[in-house]
C-alpha atoms as a PDB file:
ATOM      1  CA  UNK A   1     -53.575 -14.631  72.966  1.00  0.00           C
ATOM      2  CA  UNK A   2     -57.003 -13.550  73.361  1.00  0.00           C
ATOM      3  CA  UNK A   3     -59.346 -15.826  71.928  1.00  0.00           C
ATOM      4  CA  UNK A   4     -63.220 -15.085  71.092  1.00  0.00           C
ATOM      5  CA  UNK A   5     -65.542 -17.958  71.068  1.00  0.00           C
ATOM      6  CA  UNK A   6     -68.914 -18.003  69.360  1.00  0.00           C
ATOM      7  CA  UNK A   7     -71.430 -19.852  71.643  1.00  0.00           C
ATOM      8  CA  UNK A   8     -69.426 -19.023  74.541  1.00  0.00           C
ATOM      9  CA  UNK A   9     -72.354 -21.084  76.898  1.00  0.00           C
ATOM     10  CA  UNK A  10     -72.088 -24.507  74.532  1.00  0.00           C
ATOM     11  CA  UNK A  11     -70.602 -27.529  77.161  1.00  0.00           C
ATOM     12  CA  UNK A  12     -67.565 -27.593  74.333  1.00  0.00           C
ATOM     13  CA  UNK A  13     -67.009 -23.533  74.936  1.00  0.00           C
ATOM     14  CA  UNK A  14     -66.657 -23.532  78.383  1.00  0.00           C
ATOM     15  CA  UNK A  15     -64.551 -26.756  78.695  1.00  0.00           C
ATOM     16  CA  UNK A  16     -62.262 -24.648  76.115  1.00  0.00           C
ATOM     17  CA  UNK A  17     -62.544 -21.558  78.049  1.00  0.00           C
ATOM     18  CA  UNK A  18     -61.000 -23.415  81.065  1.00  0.00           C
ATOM     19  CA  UNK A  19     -58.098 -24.836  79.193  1.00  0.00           C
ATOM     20  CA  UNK A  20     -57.370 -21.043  77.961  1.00  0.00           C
ATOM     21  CA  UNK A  21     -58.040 -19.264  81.150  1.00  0.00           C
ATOM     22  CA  UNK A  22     -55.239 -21.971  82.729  1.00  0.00           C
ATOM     23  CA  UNK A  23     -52.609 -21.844  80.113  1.00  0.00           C
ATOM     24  CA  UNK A  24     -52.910 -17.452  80.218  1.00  0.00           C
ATOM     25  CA  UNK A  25     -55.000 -16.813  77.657  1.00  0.00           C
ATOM     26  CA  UNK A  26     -57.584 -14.354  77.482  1.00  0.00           C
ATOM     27  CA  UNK A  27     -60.856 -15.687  76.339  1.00  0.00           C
ATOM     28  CA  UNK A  28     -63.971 -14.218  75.681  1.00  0.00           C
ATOM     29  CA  UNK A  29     -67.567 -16.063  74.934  1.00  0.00           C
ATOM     30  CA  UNK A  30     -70.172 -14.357  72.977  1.00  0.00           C
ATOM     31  CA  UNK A  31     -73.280 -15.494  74.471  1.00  0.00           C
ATOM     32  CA  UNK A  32     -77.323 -14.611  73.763  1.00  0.00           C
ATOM     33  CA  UNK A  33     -78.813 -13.722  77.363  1.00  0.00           C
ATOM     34  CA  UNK A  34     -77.177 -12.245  80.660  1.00  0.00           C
ATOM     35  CA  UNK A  35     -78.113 -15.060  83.224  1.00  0.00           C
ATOM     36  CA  UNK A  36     -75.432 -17.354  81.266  1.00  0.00           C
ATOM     37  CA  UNK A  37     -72.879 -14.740  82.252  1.00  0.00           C
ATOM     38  CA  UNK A  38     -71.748 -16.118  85.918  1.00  0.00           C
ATOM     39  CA  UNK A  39     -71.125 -19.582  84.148  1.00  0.00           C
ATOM     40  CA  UNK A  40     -68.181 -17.994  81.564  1.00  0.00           C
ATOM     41  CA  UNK A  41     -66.754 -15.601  84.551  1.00  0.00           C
ATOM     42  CA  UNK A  42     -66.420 -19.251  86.590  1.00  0.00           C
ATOM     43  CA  UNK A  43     -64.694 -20.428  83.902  1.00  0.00           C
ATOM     44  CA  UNK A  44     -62.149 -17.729  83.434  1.00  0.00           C
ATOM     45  CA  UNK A  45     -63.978 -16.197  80.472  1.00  0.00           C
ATOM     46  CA  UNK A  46     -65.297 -12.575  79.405  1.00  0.00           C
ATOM     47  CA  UNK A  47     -68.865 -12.628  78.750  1.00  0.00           C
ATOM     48  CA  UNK A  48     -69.725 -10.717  75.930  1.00  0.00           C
ATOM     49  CA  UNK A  49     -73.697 -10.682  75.617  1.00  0.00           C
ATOM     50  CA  UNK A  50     -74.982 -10.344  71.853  1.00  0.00           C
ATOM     51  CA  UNK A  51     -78.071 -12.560  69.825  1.00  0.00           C
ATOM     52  CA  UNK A  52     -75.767 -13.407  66.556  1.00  0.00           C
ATOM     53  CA  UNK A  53     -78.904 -14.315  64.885  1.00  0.00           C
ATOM     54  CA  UNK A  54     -79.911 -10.630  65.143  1.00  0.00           C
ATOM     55  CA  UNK A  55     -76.275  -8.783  65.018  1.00  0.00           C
ATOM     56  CA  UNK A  56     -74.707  -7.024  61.939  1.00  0.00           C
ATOM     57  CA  UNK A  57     -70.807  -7.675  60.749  1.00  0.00           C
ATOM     58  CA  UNK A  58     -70.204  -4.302  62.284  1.00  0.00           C
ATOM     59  CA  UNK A  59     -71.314  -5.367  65.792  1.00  0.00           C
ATOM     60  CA  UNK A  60     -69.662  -8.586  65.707  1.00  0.00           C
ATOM     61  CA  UNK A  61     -66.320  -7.195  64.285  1.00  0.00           C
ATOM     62  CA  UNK A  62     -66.123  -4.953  67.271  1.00  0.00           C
ATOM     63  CA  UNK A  63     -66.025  -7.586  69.829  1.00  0.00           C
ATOM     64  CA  UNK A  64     -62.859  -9.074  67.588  1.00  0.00           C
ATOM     65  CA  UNK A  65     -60.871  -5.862  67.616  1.00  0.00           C
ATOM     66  CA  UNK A  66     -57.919  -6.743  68.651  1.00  0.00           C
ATOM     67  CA  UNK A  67     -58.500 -10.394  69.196  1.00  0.00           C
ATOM     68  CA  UNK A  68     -55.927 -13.204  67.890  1.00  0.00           C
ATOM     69  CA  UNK A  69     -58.058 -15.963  67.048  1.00  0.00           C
ATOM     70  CA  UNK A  70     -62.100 -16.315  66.588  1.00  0.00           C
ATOM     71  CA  UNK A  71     -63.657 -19.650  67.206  1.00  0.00           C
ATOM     72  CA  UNK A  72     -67.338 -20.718  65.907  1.00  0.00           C
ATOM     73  CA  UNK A  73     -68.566 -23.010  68.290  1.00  0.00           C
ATOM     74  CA  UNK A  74     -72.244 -21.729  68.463  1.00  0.00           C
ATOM     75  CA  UNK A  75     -75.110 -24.570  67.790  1.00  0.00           C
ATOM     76  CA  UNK A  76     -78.935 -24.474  67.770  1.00  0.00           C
ATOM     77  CA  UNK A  77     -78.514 -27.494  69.977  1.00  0.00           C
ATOM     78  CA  UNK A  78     -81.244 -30.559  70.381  1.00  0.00           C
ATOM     79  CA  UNK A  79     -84.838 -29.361  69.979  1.00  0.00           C
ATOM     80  CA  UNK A  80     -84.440 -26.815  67.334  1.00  0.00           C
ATOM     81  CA  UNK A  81     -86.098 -26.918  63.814  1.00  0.00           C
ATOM     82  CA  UNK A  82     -84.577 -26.881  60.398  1.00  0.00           C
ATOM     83  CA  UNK A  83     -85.049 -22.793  60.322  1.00  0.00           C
ATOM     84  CA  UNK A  84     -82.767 -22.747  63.496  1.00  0.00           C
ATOM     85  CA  UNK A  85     -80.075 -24.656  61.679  1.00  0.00           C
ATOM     86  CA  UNK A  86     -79.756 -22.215  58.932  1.00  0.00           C
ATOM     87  CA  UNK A  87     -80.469 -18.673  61.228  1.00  0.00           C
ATOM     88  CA  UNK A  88     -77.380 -20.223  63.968  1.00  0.00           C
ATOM     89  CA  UNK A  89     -75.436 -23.339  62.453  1.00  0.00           C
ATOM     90  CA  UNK A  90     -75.102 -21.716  58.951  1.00  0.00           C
ATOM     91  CA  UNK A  91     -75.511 -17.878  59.154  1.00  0.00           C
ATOM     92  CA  UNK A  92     -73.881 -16.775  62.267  1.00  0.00           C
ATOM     93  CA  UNK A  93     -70.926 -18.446  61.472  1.00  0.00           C
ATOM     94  CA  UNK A  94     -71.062 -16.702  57.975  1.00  0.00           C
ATOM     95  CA  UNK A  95     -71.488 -14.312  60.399  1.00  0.00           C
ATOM     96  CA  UNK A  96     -68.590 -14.420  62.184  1.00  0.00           C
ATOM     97  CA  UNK A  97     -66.459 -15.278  59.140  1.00  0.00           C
ATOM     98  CA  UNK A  98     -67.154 -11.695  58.007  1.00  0.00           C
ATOM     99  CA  UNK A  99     -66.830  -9.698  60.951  1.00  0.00           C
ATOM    100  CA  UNK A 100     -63.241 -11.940  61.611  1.00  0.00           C
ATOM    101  CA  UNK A 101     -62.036 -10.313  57.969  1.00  0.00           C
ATOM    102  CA  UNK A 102     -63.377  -6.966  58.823  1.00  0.00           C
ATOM    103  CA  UNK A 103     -61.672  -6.815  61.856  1.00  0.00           C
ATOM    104  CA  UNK A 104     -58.621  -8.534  60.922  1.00  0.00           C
ATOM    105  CA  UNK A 105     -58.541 -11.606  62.236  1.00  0.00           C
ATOM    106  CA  UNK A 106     -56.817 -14.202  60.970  1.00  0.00           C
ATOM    107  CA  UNK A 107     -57.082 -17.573  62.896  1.00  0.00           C
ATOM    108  CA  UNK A 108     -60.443 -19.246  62.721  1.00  0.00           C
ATOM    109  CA  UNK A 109     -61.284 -22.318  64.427  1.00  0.00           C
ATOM    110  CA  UNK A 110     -64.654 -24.035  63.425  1.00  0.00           C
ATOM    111  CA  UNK A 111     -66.793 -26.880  65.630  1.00  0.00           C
ATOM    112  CA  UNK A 112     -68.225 -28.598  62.253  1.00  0.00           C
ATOM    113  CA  UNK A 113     -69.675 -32.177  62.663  1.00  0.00           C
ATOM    114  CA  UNK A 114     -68.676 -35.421  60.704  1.00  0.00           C
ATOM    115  CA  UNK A 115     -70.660 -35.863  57.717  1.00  0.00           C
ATOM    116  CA  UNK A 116     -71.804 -32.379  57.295  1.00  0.00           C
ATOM    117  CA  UNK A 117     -71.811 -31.056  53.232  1.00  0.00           C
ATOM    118  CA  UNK A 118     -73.990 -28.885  51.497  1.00  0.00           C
ATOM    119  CA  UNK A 119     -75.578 -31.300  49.475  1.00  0.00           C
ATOM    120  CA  UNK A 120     -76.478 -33.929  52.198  1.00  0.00           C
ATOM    121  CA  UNK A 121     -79.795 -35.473  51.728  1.00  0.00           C
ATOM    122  CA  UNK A 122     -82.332 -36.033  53.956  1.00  0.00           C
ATOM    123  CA  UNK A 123     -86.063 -34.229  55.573  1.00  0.00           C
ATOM    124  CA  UNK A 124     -84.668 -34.714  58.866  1.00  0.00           C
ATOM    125  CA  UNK A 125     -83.844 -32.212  61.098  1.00  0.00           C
ATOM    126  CA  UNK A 126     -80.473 -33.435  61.680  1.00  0.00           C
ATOM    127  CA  UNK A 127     -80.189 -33.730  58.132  1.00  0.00           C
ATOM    128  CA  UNK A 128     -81.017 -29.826  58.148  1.00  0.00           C
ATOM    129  CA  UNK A 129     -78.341 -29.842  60.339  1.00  0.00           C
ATOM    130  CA  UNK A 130     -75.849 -31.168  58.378  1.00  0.00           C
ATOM    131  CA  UNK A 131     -76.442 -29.405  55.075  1.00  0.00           C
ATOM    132  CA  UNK A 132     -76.424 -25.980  57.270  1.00  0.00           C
ATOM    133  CA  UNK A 133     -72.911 -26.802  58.843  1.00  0.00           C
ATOM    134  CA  UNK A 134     -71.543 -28.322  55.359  1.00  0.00           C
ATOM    135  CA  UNK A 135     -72.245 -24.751  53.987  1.00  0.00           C
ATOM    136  CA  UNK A 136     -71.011 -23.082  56.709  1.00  0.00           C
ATOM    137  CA  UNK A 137     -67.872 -24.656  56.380  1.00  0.00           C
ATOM    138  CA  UNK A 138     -67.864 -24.544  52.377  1.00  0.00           C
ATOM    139  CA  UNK A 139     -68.256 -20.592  52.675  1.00  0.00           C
ATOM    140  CA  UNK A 140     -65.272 -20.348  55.960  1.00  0.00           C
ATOM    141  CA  UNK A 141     -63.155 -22.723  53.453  1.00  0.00           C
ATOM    142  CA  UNK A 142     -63.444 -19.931  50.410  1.00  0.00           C
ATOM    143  CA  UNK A 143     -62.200 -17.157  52.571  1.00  0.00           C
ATOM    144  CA  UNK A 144     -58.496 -16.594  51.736  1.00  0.00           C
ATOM    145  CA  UNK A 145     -58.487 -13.956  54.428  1.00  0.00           C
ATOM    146  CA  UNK A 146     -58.653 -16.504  57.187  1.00  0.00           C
ATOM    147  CA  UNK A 147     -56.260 -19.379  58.677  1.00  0.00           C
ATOM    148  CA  UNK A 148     -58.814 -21.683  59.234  1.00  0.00           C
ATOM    149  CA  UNK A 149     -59.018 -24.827  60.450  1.00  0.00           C
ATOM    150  CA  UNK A 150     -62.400 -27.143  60.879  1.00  0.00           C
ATOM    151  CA  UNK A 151     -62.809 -29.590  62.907  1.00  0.00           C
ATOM    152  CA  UNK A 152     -65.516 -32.211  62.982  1.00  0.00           C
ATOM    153  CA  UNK A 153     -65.902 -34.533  66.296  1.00  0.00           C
ATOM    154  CA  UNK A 154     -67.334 -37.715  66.157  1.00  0.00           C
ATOM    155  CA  UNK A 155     -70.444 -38.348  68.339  1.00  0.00           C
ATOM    156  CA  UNK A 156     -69.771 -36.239  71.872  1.00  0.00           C
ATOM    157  CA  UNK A 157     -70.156 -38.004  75.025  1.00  0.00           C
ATOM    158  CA  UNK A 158     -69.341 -36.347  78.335  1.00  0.00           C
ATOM    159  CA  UNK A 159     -67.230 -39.184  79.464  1.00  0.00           C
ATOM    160  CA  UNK A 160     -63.930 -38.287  81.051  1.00  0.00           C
ATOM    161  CA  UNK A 161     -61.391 -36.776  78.495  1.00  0.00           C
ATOM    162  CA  UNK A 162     -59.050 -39.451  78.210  1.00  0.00           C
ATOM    163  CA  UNK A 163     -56.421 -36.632  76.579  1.00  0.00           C
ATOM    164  CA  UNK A 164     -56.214 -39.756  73.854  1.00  0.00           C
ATOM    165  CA  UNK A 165     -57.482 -39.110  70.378  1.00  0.00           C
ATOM    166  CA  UNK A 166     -57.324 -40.308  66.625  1.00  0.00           C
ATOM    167  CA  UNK A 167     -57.072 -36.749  64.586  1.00  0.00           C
ATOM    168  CA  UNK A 168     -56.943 -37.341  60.790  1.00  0.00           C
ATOM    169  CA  UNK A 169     -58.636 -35.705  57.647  1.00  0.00           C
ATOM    170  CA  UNK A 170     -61.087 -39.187  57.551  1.00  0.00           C
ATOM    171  CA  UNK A 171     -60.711 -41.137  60.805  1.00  0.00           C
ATOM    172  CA  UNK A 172     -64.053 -42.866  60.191  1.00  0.00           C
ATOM    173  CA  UNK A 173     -67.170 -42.835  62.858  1.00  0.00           C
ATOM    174  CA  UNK A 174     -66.749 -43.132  66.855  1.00  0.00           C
ATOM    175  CA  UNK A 175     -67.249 -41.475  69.865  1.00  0.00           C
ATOM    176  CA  UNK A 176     -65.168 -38.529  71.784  1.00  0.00           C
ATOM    177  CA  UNK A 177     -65.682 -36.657  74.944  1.00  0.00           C
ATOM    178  CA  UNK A 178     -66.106 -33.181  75.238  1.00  0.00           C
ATOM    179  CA  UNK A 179     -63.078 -32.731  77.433  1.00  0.00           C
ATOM    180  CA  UNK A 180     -60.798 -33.883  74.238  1.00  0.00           C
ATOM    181  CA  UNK A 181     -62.704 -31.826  71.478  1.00  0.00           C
ATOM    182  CA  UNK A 182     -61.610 -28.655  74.173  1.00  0.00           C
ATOM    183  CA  UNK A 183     -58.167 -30.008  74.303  1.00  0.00           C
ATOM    184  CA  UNK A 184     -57.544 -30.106  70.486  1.00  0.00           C
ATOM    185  CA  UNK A 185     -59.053 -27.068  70.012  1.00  0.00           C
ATOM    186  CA  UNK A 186     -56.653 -25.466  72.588  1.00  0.00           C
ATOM    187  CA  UNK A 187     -53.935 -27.024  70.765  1.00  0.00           C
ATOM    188  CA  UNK A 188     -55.078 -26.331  67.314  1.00  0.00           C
ATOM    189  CA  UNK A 189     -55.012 -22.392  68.366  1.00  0.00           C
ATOM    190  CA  UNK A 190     -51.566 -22.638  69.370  1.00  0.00           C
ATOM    191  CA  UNK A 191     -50.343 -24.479  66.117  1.00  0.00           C
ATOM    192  CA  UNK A 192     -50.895 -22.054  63.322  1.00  0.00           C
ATOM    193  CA  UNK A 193     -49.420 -24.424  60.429  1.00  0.00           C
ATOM    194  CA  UNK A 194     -53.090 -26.633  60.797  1.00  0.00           C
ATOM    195  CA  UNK A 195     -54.858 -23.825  59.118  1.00  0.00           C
ATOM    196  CA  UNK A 196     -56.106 -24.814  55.588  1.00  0.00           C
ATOM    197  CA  UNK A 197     -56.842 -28.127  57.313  1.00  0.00           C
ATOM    198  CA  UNK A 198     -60.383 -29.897  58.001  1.00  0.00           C
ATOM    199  CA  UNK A 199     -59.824 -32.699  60.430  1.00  0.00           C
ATOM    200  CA  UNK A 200     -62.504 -35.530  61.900  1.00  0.00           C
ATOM    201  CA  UNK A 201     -61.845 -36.252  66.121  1.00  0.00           C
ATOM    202  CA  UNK A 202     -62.813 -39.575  67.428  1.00  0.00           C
ATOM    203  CA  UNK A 203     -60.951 -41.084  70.430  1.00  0.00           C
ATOM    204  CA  UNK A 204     -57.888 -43.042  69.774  1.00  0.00           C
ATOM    205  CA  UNK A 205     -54.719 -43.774  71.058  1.00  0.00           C
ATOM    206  CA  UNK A 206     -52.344 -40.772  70.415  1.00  0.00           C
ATOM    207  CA  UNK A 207     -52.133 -37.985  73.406  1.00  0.00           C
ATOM    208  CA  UNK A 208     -53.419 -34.536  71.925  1.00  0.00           C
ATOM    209  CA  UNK A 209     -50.597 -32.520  71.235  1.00  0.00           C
ATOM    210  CA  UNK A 210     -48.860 -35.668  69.671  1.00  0.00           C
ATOM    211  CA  UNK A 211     -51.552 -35.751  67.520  1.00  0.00           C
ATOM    212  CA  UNK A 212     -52.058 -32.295  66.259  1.00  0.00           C
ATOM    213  CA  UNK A 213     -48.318 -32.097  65.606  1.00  0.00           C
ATOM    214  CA  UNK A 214     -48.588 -34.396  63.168  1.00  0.00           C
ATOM    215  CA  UNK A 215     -51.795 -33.266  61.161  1.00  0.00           C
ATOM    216  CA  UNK A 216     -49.394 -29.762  60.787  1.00  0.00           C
ATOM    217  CA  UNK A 217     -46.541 -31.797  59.739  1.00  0.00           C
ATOM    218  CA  UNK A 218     -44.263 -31.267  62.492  1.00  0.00           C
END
């Protein structure tokens, strides 16, 4: 399959580019500047340099021609303000929603967080944060045009993937490592029957694929 990842840089990307590169996939990360290139070639990745916060449908669509699966795991990241979370957590993966329909692709795979809804309250930024990702996913969740699946990790730690995870629609709050939010996102790309499913990732007690067979009913 080749697979094109929104946020190609993010420490959850490039874990996920690894896992594709190694199972003979062809991945490709969309990121903002050139100097994060090297990083996405290292991990067996195309880099594929474009600012989605300045991009039309048209451009975007273009780097999905041909492409299997699209997955949104772009992120203002720690530091950012509230007008951040809208321009990159909400709007470029509206963003990349359209251009995924325009081009005609299907699968879409979204990084969402627990918790996140349009309506949350809160001045906070990571209360900004939340509302921007709960539309985000609202808007991906209205588009009969797309398989999609969103996923919502608990708090992300770099600890060692353990390959060990609790994968349910409400699992409740916890922690889980980077290395197993890029494992079930591999294996949620290769299981088509989870689209139309939003599912919450802590760690648990059930290997990966285990687990992600039995959110698709298998």
């Amino acid at each position: 399959m080749r697979i094109v990842i929104a946020g190609g840089h993010g420490q959850i990307a490039l874990r996920l580019e690894r896992l594709l590169a190694a199972a003979g996939h062809e991945a490709a990360g969309i990121i903002r500047t050139p100097e994060q290139a090297d990083d996405l070639r290292a991990a067996g990745a195309e880099p594929v340099v474009m600012d989605l916060e300045s991009a039309s449908v048209e451009m975007v669509a273009a780097v999905l021609q041909g492409a299997d699966a699209a997955v949104f795991a772009a992120g203002a990241g720690p530091g950012s303000g509230p007008a951040r979370k809208v321009t990159v957590d909400r709007d470029a993966a509206v963003l990349l929603a359209d251009a995924a329909e325009r081009a005609g692709v299907r699968r879409f795979v979204v990084v969402s967080s627990m918790r996140a809804a349009p309506d949350h309250p809160g001045d906070d930024v990571f209360d900004a944060y939340l509302r921007a990702k709960g539309e985000a996913d609202a808007y991906v969740r209205a588009k009969s045009s797309l398989d999609w699946t969103i996923l919502r990790p608990g708090m992300l730690t770099n600890d060692a993937g353990t390959g060990l995870v609790r994968l349910e629609a409400s699992t409740g709050r916890g922690p889980v490592p980077r290395d197993d939010v890029a494992a079930v996102l591999a294996e949620l790309l290769e299981t088509p029957a989870t689209a139309g499913l939003t599912l919450e990732l802590t760690t648990g007690s059930v290997p990966v694929a285990v687990a992600v067979r039995a959110v698709a009913g298998n």
